[in-house]
Protein backbone atom coordinates (compact mmCIF):
# COMPACT_ATOMS: atom_id res chain seq x y z
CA UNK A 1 -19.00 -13.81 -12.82
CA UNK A 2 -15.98 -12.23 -14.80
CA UNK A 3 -15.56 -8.72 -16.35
CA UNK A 4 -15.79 -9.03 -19.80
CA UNK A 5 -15.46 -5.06 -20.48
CA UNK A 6 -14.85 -2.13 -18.27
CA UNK A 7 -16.89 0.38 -19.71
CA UNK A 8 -15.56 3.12 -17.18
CA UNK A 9 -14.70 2.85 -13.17
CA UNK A 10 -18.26 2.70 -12.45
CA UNK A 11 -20.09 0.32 -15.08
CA UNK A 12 -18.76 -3.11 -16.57
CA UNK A 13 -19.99 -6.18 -18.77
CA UNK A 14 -19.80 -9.45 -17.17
CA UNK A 15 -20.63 -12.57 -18.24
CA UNK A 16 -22.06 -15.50 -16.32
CA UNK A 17 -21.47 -19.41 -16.08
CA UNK A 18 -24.56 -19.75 -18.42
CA UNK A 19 -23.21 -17.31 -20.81
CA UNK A 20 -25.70 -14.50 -19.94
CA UNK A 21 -23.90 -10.98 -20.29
CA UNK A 22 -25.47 -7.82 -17.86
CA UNK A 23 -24.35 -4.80 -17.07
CA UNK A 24 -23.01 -4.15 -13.83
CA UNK A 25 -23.52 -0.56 -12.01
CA UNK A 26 -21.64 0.52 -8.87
CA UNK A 27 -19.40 3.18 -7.22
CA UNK A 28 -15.91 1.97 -7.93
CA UNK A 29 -16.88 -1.34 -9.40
CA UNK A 30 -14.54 -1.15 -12.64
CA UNK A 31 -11.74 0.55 -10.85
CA UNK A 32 -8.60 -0.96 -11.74
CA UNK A 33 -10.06 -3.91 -13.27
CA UNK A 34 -9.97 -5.79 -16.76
CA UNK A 35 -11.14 -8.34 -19.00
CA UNK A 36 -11.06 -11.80 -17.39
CA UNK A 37 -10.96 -10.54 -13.83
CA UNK A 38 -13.62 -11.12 -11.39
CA UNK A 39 -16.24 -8.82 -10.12
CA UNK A 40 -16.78 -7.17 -6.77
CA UNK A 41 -19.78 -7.11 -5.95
CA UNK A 42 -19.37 -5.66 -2.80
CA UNK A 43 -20.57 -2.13 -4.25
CA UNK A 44 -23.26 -3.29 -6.69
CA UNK A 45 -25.85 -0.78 -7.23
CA UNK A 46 -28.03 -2.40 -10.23
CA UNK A 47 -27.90 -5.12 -12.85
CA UNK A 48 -29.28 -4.88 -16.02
CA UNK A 49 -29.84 -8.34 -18.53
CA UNK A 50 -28.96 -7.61 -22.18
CA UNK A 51 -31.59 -7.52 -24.60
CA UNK A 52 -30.91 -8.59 -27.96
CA UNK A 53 -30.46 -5.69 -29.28
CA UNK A 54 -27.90 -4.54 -27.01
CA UNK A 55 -24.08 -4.56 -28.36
CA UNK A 56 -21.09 -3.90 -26.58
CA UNK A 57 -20.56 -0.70 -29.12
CA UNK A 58 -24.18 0.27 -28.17
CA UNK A 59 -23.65 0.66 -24.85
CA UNK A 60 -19.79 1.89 -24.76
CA UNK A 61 -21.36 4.43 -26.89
CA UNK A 62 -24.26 5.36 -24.10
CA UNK A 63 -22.07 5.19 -21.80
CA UNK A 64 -19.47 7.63 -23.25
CA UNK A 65 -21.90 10.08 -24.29
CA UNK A 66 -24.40 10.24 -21.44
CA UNK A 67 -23.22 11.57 -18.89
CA UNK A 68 -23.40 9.93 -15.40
CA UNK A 69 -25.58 13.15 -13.93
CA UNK A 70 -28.48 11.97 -16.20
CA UNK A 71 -27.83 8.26 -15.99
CA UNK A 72 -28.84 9.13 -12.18
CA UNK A 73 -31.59 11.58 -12.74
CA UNK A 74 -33.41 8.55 -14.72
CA UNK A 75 -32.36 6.38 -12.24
CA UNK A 76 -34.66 8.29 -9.75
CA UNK A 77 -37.49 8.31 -12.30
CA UNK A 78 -37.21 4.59 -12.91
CA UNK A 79 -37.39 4.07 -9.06
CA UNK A 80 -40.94 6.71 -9.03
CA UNK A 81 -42.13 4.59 -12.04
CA UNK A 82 -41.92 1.28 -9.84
CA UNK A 83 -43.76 3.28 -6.67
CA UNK A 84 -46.65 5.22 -8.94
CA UNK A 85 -46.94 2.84 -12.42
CA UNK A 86 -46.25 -0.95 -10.80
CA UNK A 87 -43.22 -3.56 -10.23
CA UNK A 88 -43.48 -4.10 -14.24
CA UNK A 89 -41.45 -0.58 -13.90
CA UNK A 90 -37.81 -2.21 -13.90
CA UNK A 91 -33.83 -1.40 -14.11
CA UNK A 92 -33.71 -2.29 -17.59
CA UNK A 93 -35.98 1.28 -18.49
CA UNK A 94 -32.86 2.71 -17.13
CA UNK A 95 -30.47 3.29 -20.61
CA UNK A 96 -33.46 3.72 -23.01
CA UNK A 97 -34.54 6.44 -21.07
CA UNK A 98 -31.43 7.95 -20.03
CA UNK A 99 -30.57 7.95 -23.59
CA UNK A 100 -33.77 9.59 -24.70
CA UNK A 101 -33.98 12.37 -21.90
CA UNK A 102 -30.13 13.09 -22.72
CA UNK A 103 -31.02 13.71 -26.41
CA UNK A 104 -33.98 15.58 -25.66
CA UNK A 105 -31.78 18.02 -23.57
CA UNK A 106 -29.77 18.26 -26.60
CA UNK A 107 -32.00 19.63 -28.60
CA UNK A 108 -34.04 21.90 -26.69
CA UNK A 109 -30.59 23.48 -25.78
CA UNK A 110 -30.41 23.48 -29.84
CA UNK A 111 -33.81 24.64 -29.91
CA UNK A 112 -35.45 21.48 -32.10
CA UNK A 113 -38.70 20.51 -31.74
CA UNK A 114 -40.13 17.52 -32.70
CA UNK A 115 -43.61 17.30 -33.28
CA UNK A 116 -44.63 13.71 -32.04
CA UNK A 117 -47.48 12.05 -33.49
CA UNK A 118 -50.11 10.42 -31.72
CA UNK A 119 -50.62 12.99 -29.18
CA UNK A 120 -53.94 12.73 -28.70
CA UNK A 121 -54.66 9.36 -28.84
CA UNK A 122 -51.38 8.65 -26.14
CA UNK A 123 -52.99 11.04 -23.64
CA UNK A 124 -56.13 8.80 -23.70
CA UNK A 125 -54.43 5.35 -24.50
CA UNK A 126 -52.45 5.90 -21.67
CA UNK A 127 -53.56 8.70 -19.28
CA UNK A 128 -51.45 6.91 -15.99
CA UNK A 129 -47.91 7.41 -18.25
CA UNK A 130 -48.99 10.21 -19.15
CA UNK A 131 -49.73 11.43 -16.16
CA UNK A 132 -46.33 10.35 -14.35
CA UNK A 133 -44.05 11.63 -17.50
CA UNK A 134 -45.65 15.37 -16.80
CA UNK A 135 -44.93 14.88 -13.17
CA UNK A 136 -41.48 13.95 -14.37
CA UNK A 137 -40.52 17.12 -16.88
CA UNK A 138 -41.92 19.53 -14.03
CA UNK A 139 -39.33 17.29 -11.45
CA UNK A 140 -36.29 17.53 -13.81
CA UNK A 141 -37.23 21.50 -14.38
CA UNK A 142 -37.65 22.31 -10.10
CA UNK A 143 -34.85 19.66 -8.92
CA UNK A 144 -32.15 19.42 -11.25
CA UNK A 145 -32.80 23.20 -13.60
CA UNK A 146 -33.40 21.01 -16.90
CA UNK A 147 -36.20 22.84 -18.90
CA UNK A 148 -37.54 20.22 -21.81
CA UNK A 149 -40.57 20.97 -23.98
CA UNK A 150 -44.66 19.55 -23.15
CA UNK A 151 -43.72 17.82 -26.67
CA UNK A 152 -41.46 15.57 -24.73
CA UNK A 153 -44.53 14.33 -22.49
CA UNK A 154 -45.44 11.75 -25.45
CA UNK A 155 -42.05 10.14 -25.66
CA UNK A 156 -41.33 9.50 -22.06
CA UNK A 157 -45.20 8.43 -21.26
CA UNK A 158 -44.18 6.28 -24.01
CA UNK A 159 -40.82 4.63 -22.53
CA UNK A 160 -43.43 3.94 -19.45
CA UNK A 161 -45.56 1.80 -21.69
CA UNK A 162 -42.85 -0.29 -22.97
CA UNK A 163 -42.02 -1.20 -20.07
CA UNK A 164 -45.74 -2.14 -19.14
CA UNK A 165 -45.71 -4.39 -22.40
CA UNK A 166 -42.61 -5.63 -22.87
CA UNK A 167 -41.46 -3.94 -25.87
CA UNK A 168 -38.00 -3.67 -26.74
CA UNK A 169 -38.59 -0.35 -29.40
CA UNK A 170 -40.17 2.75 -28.62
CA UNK A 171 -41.04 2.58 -32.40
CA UNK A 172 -43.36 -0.91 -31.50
CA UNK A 173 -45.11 1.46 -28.95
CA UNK A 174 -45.78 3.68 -31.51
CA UNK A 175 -47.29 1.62 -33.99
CA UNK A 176 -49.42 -0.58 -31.16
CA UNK A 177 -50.81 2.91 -30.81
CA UNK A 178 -51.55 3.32 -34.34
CA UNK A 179 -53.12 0.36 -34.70
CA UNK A 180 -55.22 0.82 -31.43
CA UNK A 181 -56.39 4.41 -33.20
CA UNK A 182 -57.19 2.57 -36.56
CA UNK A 183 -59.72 -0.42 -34.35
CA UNK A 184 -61.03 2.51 -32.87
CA UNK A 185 -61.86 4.65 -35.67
CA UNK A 186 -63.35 1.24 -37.31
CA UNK A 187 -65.46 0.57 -34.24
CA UNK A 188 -66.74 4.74 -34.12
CA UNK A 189 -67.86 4.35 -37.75
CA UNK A 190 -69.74 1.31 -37.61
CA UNK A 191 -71.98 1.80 -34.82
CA UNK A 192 -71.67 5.68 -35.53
CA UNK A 193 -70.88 6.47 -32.15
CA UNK A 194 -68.16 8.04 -30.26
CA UNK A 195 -67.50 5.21 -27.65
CA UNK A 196 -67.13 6.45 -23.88
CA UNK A 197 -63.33 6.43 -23.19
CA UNK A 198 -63.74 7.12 -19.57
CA UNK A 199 -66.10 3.69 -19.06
CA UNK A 200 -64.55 0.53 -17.58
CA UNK A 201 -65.32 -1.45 -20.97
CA UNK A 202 -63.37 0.68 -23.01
CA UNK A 203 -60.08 0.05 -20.83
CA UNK A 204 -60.63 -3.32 -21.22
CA UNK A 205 -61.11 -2.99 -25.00
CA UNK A 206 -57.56 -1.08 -24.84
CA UNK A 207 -55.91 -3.64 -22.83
CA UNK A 208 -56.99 -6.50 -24.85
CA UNK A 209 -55.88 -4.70 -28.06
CA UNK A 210 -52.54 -3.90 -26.66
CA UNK A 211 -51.90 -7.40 -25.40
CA UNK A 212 -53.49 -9.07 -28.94
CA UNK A 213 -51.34 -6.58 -30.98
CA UNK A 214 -48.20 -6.94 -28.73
CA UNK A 215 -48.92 -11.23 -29.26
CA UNK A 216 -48.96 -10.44 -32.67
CA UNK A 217 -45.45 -8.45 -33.42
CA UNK A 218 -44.03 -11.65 -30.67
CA UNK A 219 -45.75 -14.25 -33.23
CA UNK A 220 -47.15 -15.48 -30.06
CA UNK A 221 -50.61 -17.33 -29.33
CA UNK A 222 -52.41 -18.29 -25.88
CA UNK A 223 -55.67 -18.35 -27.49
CA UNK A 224 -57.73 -21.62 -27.13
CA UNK A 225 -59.96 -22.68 -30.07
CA UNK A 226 -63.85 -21.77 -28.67
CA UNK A 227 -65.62 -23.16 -31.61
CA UNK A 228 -68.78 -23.29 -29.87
CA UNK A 229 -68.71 -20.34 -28.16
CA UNK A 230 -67.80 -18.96 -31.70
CA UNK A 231 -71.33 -19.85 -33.55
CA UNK A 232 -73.13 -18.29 -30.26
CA UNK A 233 -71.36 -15.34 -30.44
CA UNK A 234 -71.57 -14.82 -34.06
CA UNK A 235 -75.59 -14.95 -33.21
CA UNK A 236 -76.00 -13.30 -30.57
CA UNK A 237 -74.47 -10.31 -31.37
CA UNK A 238 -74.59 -9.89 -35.13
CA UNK A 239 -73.28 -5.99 -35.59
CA UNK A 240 -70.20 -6.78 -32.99
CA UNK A 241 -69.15 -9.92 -35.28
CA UNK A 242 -69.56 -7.59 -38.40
CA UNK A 243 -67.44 -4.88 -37.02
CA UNK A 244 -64.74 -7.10 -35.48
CA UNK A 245 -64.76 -8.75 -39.24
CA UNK A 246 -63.78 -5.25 -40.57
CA UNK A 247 -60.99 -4.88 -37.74
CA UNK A 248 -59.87 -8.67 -38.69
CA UNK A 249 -59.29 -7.52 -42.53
CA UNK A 250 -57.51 -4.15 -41.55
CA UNK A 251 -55.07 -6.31 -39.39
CA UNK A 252 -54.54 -9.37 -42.58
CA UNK A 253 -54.46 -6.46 -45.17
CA UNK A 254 -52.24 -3.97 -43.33
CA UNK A 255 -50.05 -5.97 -41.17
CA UNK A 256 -50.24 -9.57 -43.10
CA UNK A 257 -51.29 -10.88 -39.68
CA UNK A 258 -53.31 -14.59 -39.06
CA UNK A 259 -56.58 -13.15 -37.22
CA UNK A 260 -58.17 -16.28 -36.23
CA UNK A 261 -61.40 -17.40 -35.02
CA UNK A 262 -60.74 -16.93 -31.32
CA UNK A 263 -59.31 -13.39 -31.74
CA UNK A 264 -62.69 -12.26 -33.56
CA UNK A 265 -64.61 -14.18 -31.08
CA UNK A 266 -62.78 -11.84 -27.84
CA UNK A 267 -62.71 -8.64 -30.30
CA UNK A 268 -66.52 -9.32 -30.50
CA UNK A 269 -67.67 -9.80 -26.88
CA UNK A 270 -65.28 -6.53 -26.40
CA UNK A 271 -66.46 -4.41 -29.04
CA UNK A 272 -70.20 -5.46 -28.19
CA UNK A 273 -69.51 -4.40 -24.61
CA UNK A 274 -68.00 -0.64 -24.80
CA UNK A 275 -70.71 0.06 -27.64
CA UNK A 276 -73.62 -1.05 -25.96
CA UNK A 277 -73.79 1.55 -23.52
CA UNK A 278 -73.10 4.15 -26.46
CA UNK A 279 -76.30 2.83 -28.59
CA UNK A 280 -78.87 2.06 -25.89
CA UNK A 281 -78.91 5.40 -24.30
């Protein structure tokens, strides 16, 4: 493992054998050192792998302007996200939300708001998040004097739920959310209903959405072709095929997306599920 940049005495870029380049945290670990040397990693604190978006002016920027006293406040945040949210809580949160929370200081000393979108339908999307980034403002504010706005709530809970899914962007978070909103409002309207968002079928619903729509931005596919199970679906529950139709032409209209059989099969058995419930009572 060599040093391909020293970033400052506590943070450097290596690069493996196999070409993989991470960043390297530890007291002292950069000290002294440059390109081409080898790494101690006798004081190794964390190790982050490089997405693709990451660029070694990218981070020499982060790492110039954030300063280390936040870098280790989210730190600590990361490390409650693993203990409260789940081990899909890892290092590589770190810098995304170190860079957000140090921005969002930066304002509110500057006193700008921003007025988030989405508020509403985040708080019931993703209540847990939610839950743990209001836990976290009233932290920073007791243990470390930092006083951000409830309008940050959204944005961290949201930093939470990339990490849940996988998403690079905090922007791809926002738009799964959109498009989550938009099914919903689709599904409220057909069967004229407001569908129970505290009921076990509706947080499947929202977990099948978010995984379909997060295969979707990926271009991935691990759906098997049911066409049997397709025709008996499409007959047995007639006004859950018709409304997962109208969700399958908002998707191909709005996003250009490939909505095939399969997906309108699971979006049916789903949709039939949380609304039945809702229409029987």
């Amino acid at each position: 493992m060599i040093i391909k940049k020293v970033f400052n005495n506590n943070v450097v870029l290596v690069i493996e054998k196999q070409a993989e380049e991470k960043i390297l945290m530890g007291k002292g670990i950069g000290y002294q050192k440059f390109p081409g040397d080898p790494v101690d990693l006798t004081n190794l604190e964390k190790t982050f792998v490089l997405n693709d978006d990451a660029t070694e002016g990218k981070l020499a920027a982060f790492f110039d302007e954030v300063p280390i006293e936040i870098i280790n406040l989210s730190d600590y945040l990361v490390k409650q996200g693993k203990e409260k949210l789940g081990a899909h809580i890892t290092d590589n949160l770190l810098i995304p939300l170190a860079d957000h929370i140090n921005f969002a200081i930066t304002r509110a000393k500057e006193g700008i708001q921003i007025d988030y979108p989405l508020k509403w339908e985040i708080r019931h999307m993703y209540p847990e998040e939610v839950a743990f980034s209001e836990e976290a403002i009233k932290w920073m504010l007791e243990h470390e004097g930092i006083t951000l706005p409830s309008e940050e709530v959204v944005p961290i809970a949201m930093h939470f739920v990339n990490a849940r899914f996988g998403t690079a962007e905090i922007e791809q978070a926002f738009e799964m959310t959109t498009l989550v909103a938009k099914i919903l409002d689709i599904i409220n309207y057909h069967y004229l209903i407001q569908v129970d968002e505290n009921s076990l079928n509706y947080a499947r619903l929202i977990t099948h959405l978010r995984y379909f729509i997060l295969r979707q931005m990926k271009k991935e596919s691990d759906i098997v072709e049911e066409a049997l199970l397709y025709d008996v679906v499409k007959s047995k529950y007639p006004k859950a095929f018709e409304c997962a139709l109208k969700v399958k032409k908002l998707l191909e209209e709005t996003m250009n997306w490939t909505v095939n059989h399969d997906e309108v099969l699971y979006l049916t058995l789903h949709i039939h599920r949380v609304t039945t419930r809702e229409t029987t009572k």
